[in-house]
Protein backbone atom coordinates (compact mmCIF):
# COMPACT_ATOMS: atom_id res chain seq x y z
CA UNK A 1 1.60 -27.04 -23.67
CA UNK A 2 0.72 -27.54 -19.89
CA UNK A 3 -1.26 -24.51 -18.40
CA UNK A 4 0.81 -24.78 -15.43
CA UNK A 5 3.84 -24.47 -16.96
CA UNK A 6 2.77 -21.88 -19.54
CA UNK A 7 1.55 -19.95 -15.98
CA UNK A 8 4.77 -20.47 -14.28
CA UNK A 9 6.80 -19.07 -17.85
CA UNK A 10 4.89 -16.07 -16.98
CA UNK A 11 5.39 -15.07 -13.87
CA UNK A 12 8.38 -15.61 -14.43
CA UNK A 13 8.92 -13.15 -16.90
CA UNK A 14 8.92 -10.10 -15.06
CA UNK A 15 11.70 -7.99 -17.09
CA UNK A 16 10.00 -8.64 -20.61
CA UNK A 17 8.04 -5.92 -22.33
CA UNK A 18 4.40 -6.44 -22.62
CA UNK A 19 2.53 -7.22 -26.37
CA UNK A 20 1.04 -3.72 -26.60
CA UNK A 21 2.75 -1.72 -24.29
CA UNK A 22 0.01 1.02 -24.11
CA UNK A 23 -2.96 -1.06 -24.19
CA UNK A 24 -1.63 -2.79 -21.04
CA UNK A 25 -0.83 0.13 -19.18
CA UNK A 26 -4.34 1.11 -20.09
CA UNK A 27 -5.01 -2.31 -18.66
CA UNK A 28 -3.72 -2.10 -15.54
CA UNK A 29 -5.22 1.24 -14.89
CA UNK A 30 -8.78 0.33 -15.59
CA UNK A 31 -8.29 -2.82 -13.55
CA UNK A 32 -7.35 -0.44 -10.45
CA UNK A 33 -10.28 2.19 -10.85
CA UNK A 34 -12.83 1.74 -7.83
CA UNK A 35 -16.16 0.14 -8.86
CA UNK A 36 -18.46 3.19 -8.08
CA UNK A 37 -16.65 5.03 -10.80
CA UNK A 38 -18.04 2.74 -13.15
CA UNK A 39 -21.55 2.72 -11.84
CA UNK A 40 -21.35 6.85 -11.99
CA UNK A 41 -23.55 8.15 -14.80
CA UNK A 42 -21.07 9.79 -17.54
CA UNK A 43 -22.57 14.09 -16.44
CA UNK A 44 -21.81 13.27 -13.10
CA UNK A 45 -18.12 12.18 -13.71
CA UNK A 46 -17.05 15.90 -14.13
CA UNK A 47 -17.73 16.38 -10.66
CA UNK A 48 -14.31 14.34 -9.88
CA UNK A 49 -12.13 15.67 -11.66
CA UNK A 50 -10.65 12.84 -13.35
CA UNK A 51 -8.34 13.08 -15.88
CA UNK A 52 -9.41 12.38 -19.61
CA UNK A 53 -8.15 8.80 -19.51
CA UNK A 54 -9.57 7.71 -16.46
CA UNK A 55 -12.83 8.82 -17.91
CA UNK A 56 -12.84 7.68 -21.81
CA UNK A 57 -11.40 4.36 -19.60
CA UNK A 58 -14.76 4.42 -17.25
CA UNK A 59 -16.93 4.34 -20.68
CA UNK A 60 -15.71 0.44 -20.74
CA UNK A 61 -17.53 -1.46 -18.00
CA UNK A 62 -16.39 -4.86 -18.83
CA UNK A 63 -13.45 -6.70 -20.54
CA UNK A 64 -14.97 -7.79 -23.43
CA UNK A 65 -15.54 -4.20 -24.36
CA UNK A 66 -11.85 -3.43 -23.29
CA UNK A 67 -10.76 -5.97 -25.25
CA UNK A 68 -12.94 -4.94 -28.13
CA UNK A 69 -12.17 -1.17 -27.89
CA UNK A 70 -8.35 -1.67 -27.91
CA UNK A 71 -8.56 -4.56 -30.32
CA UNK A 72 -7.21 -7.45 -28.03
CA UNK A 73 -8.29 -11.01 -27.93
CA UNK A 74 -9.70 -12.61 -24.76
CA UNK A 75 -6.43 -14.59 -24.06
CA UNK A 76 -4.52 -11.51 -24.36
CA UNK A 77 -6.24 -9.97 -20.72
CA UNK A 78 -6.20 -13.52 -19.76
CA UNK A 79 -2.26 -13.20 -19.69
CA UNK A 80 -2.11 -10.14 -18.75
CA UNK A 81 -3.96 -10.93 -15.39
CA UNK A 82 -1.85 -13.98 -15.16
CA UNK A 83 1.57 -12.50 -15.32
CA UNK A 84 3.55 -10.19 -12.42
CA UNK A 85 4.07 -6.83 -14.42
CA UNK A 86 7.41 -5.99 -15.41
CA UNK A 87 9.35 -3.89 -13.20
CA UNK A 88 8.33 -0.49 -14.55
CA UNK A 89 4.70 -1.24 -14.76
CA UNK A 90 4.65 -2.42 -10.91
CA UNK A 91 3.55 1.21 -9.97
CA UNK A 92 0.46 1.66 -12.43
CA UNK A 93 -2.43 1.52 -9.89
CA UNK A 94 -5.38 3.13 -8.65
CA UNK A 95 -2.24 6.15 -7.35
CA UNK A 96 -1.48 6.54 -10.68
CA UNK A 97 -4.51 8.64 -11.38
CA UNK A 98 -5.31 9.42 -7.86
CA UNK A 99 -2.54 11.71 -7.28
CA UNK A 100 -3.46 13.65 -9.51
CA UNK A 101 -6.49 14.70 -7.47
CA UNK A 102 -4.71 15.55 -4.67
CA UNK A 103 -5.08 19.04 -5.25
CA UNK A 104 -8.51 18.81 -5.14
CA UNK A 105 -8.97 16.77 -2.09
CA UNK A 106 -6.73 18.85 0.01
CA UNK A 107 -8.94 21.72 -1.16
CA UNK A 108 -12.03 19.94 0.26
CA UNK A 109 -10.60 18.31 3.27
CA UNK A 110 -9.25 21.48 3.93
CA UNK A 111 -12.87 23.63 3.27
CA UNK A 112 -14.13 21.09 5.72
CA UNK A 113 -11.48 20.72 7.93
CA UNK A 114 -12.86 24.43 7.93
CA UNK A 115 -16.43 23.72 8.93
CA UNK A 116 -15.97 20.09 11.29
CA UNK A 117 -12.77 20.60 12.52
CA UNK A 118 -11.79 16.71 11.17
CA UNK A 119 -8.08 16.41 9.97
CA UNK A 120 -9.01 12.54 9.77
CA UNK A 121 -9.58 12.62 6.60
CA UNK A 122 -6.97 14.87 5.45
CA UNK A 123 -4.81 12.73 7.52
CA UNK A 124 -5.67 9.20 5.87
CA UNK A 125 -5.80 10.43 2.13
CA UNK A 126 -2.06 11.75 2.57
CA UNK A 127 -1.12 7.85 4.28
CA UNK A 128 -3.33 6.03 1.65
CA UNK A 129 -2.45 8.01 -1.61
CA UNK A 130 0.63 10.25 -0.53
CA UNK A 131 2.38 7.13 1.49
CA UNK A 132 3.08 9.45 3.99
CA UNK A 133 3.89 7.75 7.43
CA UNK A 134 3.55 9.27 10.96
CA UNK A 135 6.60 9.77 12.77
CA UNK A 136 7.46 9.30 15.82
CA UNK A 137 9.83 10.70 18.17
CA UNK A 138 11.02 9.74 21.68
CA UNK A 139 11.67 12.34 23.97
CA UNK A 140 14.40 11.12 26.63
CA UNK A 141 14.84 13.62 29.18
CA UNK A 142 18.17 13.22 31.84
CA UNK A 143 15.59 11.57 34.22
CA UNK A 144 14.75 9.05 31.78
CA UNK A 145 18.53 8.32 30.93
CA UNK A 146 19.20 7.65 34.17
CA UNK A 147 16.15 4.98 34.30
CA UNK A 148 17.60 3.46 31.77
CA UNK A 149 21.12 3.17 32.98
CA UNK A 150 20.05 2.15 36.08
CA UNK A 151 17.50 -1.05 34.37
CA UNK A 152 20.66 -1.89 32.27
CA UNK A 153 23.31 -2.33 34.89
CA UNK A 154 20.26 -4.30 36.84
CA UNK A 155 20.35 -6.78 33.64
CA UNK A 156 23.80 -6.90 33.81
CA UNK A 157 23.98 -7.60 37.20
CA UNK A 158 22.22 -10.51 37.29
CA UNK A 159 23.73 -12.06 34.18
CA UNK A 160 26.83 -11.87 35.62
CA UNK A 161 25.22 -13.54 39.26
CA UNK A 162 23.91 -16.10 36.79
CA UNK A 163 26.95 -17.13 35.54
CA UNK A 164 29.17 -16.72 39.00
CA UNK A 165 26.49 -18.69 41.10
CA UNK A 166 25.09 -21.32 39.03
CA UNK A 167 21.61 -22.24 41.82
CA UNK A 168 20.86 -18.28 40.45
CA UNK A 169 20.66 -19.69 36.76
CA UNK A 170 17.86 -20.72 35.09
CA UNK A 171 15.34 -17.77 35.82
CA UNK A 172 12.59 -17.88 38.47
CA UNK A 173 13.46 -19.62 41.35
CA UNK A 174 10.00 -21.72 43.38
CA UNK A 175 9.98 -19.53 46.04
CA UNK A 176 10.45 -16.45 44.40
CA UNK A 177 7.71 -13.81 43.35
CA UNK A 178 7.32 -13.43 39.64
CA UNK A 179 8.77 -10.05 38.44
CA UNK A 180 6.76 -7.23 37.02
């Protein structure tokens, strides 16, 4: 069979189960864990926190000893990093595990929130992990309103001269200043 079209079969199987539904959510977990993790020296994990499966996952630092450790062949992850995960799956990621550290980070942001003074951080773990969005609101104030109203009936104004006077069409005339 053509790799292309075995690639294109798929992707486009998004709705199917995975072979070895655990293993690949174990999969797609370990794929999303940040790089220094790996590099950390096993005592020093504990200092993060991390739950049990993010840690026994850490303990593999390549695929071949993924795929050896959950009894997979090589094509297997091949596929696997080949295909769009099914629809349930699509939320496994890096958040999966990091949320449930939040508890911890707010407890340090906060202790040094404490000491600098810097909501920064606190600010861009809740937007990054949380998906928590600033919003924004507009204040309009009578004095404002009436701006407004009076830039609208402006545009209005000069559609309608536009349309009544046709040597008014067609925007800037030569001779006339460009408008701010």
């Amino acid at each position: 069979m053509n790799v292309e079209i075995e690639l294109t079969k798929i992707k486009s199987n998004e709705n199917i189960k995975p072979y070895k539904e655990k293993e690949y959510r174990e999969y797609l977990i370990w794929k999303s864990l940040p790089s220094f993790l790996f590099k950390t020296p096993e005592d020093r994990l504990d200092l993060y926190d991390l739950p049990t499966e993010v840690v026994e996952l850490l303990k593999l630092k390549t695929k071949k000893e993924f795929q050896e450790h959950f009894g997979l062949v090589e094509s297997t992850l091949w596929r696997w990093d080949n295909e769009t995960p099914p629809d349930e799956y699509k939320n496994i990621s890096w958040k999966s595990w990091a949320r449930k550290l939040t508890k911890n980070v707010m407890g340090a942001l906060y202790r040094q929130a404490l000491i600098d003074g810097d909501a920064a951080r606190a600010k861009f773990w809740f937007q990054v992990v949380e998906d928590w969005s600033e919003k924004s609101t507009i204040d309009l104030n009578a004095e404002s309103l009436n701006n407004i109203e009076i830039l609208l009936k402006d545009i209005v104004k000069r559609g309608q001269d536009e349309t009544t006077n046709p040597e008014n069409a067609g925007g800037i005339q030569e001779d006339s200043p460009p408008a701010v």
